[in-house]
PDB file of N, CA and C in Angstrom:
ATOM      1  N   UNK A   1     -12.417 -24.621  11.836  1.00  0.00           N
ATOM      2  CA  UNK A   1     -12.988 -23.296  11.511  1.00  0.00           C
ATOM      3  C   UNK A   1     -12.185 -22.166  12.177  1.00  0.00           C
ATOM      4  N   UNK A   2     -11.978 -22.233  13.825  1.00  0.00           N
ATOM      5  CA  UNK A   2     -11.247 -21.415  13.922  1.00  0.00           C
ATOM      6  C   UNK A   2      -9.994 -21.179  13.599  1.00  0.00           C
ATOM      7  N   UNK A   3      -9.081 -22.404  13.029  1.00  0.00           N
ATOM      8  CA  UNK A   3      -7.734 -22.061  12.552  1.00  0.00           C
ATOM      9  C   UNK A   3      -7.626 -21.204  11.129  1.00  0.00           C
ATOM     10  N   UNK A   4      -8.902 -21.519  10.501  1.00  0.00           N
ATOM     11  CA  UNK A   4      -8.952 -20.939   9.244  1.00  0.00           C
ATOM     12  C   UNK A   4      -9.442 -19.491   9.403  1.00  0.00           C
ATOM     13  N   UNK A   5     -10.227 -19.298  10.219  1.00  0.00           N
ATOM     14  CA  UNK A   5     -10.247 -17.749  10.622  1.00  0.00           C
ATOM     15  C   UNK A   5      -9.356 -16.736  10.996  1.00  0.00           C
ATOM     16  N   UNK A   6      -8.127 -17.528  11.800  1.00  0.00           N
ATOM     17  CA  UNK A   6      -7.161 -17.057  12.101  1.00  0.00           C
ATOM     18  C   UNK A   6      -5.886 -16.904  10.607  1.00  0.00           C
ATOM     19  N   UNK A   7      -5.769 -17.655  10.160  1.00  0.00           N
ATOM     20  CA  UNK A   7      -4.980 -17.701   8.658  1.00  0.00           C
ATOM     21  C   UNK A   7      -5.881 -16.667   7.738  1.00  0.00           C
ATOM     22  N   UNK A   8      -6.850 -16.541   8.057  1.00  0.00           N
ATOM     23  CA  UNK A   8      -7.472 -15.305   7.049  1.00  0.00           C
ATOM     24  C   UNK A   8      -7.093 -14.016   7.118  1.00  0.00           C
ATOM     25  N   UNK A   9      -7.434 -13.904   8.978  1.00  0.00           N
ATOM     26  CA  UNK A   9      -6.999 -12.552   9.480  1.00  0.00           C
ATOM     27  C   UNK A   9      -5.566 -12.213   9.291  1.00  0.00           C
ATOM     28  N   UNK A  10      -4.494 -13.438   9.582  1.00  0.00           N
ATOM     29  CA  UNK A  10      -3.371 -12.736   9.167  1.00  0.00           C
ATOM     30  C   UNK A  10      -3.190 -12.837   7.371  1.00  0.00           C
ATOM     31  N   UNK A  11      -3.641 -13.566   6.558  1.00  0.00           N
ATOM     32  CA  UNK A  11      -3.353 -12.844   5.032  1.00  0.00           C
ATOM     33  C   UNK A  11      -3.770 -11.805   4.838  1.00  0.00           C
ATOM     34  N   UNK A  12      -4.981 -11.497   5.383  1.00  0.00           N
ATOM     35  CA  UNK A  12      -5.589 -10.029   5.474  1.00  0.00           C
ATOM     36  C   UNK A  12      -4.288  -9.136   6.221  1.00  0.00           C
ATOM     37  N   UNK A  13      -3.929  -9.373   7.025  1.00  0.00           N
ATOM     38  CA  UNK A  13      -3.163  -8.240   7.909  1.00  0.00           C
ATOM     39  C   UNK A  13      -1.527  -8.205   6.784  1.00  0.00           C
ATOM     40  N   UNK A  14      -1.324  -9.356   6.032  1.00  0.00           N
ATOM     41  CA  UNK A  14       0.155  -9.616   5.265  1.00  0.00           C
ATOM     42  C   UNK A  14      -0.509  -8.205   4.284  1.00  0.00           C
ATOM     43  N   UNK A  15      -1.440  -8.411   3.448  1.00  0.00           N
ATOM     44  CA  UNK A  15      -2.442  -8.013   1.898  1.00  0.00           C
ATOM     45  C   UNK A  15      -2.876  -6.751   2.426  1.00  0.00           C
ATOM     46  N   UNK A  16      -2.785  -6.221   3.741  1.00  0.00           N
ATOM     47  CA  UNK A  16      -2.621  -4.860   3.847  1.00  0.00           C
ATOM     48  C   UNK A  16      -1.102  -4.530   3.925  1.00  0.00           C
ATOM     49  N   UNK A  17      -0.606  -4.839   4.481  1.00  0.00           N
ATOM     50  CA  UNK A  17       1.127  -4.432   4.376  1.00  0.00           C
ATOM     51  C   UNK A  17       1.864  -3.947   3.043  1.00  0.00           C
ATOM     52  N   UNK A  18       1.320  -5.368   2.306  1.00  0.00           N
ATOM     53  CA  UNK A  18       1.679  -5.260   0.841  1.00  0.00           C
ATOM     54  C   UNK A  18       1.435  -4.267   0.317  1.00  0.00           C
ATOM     55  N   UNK A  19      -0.073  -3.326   0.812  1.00  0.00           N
ATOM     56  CA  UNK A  19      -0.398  -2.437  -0.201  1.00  0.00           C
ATOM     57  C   UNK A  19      -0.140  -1.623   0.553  1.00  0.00           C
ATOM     58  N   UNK A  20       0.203  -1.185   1.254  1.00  0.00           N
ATOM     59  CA  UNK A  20       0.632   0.101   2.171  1.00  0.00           C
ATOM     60  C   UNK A  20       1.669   0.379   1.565  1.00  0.00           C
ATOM     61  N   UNK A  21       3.096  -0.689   1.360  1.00  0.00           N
ATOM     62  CA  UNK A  21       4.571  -0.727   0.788  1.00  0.00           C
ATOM     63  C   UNK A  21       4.247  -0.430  -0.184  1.00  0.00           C
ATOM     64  N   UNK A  22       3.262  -0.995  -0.965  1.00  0.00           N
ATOM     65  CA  UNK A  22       2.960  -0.600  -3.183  1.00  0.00           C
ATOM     66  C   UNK A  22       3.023   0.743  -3.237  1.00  0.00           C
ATOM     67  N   UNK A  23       1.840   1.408  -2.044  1.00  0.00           N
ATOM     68  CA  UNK A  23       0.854   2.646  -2.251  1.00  0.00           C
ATOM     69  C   UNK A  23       1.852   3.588  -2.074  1.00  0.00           C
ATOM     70  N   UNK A  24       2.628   3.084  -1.127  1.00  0.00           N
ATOM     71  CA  UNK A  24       4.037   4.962  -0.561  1.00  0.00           C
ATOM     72  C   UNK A  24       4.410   4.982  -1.285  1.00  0.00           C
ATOM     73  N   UNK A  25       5.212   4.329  -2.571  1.00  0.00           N
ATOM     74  CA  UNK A  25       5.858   5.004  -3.705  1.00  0.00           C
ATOM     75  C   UNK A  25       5.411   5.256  -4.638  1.00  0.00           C
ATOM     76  N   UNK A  26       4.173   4.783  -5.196  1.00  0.00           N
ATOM     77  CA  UNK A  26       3.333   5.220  -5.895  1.00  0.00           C
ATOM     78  C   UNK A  26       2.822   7.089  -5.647  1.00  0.00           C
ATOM     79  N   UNK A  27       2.514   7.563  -4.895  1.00  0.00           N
ATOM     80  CA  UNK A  27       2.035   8.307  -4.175  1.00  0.00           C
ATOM     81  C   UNK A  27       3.365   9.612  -4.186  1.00  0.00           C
ATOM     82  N   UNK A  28       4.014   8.595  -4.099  1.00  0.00           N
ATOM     83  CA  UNK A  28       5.731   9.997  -3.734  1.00  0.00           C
ATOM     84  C   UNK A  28       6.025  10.061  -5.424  1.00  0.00           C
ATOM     85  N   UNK A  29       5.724   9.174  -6.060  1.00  0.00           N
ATOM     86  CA  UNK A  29       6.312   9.410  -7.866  1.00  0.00           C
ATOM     87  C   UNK A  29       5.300  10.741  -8.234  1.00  0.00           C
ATOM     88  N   UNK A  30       4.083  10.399  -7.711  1.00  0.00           N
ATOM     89  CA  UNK A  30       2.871  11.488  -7.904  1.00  0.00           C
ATOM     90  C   UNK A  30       2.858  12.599  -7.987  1.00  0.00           C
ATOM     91  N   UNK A  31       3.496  12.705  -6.425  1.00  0.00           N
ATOM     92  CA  UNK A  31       3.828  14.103  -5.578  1.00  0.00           C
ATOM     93  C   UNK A  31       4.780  14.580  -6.467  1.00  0.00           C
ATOM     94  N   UNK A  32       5.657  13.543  -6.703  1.00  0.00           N
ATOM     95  CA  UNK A  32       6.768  14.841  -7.254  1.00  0.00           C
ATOM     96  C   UNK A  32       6.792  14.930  -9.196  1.00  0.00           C
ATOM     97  N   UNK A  33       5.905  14.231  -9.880  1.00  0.00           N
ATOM     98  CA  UNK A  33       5.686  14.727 -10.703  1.00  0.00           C
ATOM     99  C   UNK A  33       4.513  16.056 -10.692  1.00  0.00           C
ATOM    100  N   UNK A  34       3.931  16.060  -9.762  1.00  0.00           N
ATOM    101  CA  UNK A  34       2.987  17.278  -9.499  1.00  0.00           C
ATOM    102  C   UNK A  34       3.594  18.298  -9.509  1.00  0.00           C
ATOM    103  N   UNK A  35       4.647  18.056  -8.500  1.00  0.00           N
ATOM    104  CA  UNK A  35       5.410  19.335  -8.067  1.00  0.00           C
ATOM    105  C   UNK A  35       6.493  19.912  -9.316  1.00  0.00           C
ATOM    106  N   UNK A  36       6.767  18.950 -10.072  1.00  0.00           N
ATOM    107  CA  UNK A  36       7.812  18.920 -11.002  1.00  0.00           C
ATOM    108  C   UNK A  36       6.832  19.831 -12.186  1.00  0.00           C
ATOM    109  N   UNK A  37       5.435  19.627 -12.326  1.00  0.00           N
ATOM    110  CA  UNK A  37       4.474  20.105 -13.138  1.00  0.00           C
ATOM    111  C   UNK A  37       4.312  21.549 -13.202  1.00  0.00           C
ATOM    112  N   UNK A  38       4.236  21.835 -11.974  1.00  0.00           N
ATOM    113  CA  UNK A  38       4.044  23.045 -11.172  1.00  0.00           C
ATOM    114  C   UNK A  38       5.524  23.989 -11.430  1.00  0.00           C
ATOM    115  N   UNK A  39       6.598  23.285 -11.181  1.00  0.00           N
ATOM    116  CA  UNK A  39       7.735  24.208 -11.152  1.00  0.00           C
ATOM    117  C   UNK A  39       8.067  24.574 -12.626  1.00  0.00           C
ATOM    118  N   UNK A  40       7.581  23.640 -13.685  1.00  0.00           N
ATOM    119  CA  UNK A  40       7.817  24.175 -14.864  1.00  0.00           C
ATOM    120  C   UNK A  40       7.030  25.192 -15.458  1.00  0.00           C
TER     121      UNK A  40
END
């Protein structure tokens, strides 16, 4: 039980990483089509 608790917490800690790395460029394509929106 506790080894499997521990393998959870770190896929959990990998499955946030992942989406942190997805989310920043997602987020910057955003920004600058916003801004790109705006300047036209």
């Amino acid at each position: 039980m506790i080894k499997d608790q521990q393998t959870m917490r770190e896929n959990k800690k990998k499955a946030c990483k992942i989406s942190k790395k997805n989310k920043l460029p997602i987020t910057r394509t955003h920004t600058f089509r916003f801004l790109r929106n705006i300047l036209q």
